[in-house]
C-alpha atoms as a PDB file:
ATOM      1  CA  UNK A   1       0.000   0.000   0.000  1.00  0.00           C
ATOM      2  CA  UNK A   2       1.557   3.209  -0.839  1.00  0.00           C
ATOM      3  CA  UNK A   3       1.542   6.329   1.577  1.00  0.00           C
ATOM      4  CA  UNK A   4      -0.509   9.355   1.568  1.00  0.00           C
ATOM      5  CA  UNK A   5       0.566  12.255   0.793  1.00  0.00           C
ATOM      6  CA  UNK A   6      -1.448  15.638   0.982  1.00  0.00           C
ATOM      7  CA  UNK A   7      -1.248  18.870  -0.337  1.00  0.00           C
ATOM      8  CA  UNK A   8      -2.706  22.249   0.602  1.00  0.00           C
ATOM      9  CA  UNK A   9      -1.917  23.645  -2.658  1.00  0.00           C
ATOM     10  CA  UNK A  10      -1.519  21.248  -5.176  1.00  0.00           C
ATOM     11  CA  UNK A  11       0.516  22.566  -7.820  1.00  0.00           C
ATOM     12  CA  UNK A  12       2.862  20.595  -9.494  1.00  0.00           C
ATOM     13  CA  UNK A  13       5.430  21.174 -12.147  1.00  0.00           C
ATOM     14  CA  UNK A  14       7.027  18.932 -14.798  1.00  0.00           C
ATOM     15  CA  UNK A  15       9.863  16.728 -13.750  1.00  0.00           C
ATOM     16  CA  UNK A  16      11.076  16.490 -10.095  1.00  0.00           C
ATOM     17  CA  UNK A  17       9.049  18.568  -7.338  1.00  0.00           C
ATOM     18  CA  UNK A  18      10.038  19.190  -3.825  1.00  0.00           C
ATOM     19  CA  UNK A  19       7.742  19.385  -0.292  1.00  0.00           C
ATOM     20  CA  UNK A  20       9.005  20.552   2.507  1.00  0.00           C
ATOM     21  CA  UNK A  21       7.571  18.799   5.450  1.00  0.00           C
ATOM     22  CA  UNK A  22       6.888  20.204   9.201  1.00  0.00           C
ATOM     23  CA  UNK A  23       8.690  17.780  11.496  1.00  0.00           C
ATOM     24  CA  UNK A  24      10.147  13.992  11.307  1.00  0.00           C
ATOM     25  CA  UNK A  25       7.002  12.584  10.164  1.00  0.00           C
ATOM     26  CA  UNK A  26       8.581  11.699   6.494  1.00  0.00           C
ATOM     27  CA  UNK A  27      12.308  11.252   7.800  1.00  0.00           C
ATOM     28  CA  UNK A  28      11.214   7.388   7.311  1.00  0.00           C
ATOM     29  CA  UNK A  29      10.769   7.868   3.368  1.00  0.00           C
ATOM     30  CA  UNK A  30      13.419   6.423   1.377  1.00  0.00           C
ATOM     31  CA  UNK A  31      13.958   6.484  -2.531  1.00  0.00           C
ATOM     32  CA  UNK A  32      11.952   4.250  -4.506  1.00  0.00           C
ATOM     33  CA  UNK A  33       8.833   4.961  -2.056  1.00  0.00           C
ATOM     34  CA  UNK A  34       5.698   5.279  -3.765  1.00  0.00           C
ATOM     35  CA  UNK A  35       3.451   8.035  -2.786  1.00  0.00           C
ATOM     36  CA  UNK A  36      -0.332   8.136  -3.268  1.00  0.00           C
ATOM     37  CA  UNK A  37      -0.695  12.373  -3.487  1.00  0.00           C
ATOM     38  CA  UNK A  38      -3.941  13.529  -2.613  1.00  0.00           C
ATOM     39  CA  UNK A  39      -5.073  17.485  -2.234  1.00  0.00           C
ATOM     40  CA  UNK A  40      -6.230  18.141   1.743  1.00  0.00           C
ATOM     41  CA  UNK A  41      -9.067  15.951   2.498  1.00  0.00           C
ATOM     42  CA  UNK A  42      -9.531  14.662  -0.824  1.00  0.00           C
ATOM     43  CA  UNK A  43     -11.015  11.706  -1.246  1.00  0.00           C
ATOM     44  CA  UNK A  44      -9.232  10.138  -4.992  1.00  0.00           C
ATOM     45  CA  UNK A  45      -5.439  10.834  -5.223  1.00  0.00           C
ATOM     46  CA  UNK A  46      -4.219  12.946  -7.963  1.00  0.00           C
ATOM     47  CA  UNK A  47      -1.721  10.909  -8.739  1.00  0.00           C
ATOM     48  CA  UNK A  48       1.285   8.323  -8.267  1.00  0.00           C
ATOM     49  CA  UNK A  49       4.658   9.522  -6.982  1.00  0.00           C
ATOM     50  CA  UNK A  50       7.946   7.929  -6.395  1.00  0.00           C
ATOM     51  CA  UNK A  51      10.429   9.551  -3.634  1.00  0.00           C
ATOM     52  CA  UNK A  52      13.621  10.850  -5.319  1.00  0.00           C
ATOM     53  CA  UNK A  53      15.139  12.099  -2.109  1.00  0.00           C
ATOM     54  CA  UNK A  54      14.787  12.227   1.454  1.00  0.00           C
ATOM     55  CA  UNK A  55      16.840  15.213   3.286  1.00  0.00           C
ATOM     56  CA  UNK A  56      16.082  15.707   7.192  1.00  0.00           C
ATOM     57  CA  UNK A  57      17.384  19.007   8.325  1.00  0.00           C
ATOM     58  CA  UNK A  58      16.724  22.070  10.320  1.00  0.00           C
ATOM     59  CA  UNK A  59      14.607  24.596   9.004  1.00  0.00           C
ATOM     60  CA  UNK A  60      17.681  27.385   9.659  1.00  0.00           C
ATOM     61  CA  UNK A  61      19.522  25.941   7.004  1.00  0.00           C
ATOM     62  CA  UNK A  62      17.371  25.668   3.798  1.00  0.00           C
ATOM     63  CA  UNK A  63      18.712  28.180   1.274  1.00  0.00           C
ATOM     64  CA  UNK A  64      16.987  29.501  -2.146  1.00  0.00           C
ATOM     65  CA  UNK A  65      19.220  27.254  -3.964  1.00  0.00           C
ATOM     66  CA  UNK A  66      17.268  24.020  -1.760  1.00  0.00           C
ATOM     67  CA  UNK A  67      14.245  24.984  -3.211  1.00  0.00           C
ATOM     68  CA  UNK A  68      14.466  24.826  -6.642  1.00  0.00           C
ATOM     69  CA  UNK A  69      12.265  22.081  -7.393  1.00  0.00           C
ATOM     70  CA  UNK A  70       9.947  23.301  -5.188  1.00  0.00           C
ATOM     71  CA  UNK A  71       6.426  22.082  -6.206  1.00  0.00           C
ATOM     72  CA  UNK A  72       4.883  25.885  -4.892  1.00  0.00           C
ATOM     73  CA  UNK A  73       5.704  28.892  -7.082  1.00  0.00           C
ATOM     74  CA  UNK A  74       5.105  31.010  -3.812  1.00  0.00           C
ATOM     75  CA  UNK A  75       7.840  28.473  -1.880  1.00  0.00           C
ATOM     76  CA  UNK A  76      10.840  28.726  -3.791  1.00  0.00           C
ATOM     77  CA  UNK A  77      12.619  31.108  -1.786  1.00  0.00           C
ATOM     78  CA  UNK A  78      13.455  31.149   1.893  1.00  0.00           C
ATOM     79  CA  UNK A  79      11.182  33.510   2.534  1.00  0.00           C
ATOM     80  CA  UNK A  80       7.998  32.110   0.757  1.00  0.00           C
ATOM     81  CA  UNK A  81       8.376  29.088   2.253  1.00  0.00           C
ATOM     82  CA  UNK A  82       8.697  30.700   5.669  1.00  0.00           C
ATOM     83  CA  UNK A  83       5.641  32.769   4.767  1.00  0.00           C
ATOM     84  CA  UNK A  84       3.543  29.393   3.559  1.00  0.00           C
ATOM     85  CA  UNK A  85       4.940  27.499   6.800  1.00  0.00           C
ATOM     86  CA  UNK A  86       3.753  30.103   9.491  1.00  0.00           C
ATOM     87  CA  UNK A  87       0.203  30.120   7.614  1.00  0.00           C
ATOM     88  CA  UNK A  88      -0.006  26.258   8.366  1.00  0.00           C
ATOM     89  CA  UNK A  89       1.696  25.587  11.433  1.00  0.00           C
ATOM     90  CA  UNK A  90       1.897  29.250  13.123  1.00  0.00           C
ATOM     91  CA  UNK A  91       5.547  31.106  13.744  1.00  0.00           C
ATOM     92  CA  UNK A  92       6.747  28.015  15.952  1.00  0.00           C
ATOM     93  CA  UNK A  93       7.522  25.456  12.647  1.00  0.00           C
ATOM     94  CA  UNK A  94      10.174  23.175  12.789  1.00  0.00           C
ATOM     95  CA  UNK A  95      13.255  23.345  14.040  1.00  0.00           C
ATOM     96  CA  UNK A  96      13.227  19.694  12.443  1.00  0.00           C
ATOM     97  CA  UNK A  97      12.065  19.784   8.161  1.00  0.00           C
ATOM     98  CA  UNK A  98      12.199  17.182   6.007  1.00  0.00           C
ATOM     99  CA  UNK A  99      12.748  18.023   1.968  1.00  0.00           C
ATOM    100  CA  UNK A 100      11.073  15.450   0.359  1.00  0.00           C
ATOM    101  CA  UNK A 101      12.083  15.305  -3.301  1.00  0.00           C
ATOM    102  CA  UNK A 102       9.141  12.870  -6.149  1.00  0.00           C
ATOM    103  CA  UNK A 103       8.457  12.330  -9.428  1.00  0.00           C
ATOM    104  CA  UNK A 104       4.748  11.666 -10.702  1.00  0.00           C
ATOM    105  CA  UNK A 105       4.775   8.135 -11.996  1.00  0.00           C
ATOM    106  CA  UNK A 106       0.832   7.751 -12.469  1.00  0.00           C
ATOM    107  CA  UNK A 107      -1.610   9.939 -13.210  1.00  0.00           C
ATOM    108  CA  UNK A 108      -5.130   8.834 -11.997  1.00  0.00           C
ATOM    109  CA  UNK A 109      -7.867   8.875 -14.503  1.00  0.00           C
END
């Protein structure tokens, strides 16, 4: 059975995409996990993901450069990821992130 994944905004781009994750919940993913991604209490998943990368780290030392591939035009800096992580989880988020790197594999009909 493959894991659930949810999204408050999901917006994906081609290729790799990149979530950062409050906490250690997904420090347990490895590469080659597949992902069932789902928007916030959806009830289908969107589609089929396999993890590319796991990275646990502290939320102090993501840079611009991290965030690349990140799936949220509004989180690919430092800042707009700060500004989308105090919106869900209040000013307190963290210390302990997890950059969790997928590909979409399957697209659900």
């Amino acid at each position: 059975m493959n894991r659930r994944l949810d999204f408050l905004t999901p917006e994906f781009q081609p290729g790799v995409n990149l979530t950062v994750r409050n906490g250690s919940k997904w420090a347990d993913a490895r590469p080659g996990d597949l992902l069932d991604v789902y928007k916030t209490g959806g009830a289908q998943p969107l589609f089929t993901a396999q993890v590319e990368e796991v990275i646990v780290t502290s939320r102090g030392t993501i840079t611009d450069a991290d965030l690349v591939n990140e799936h949220s035009p509004k989180c690919t800096t430092v800042a707009g990821l700060s500004a989308a992580m105090e919106a869900a989880y209040g000013p307190n988020w963290g210390p302990e992130v997890v950059l969790l790197s997928f590909q979409i594999v399957d697209l659900v009909a």
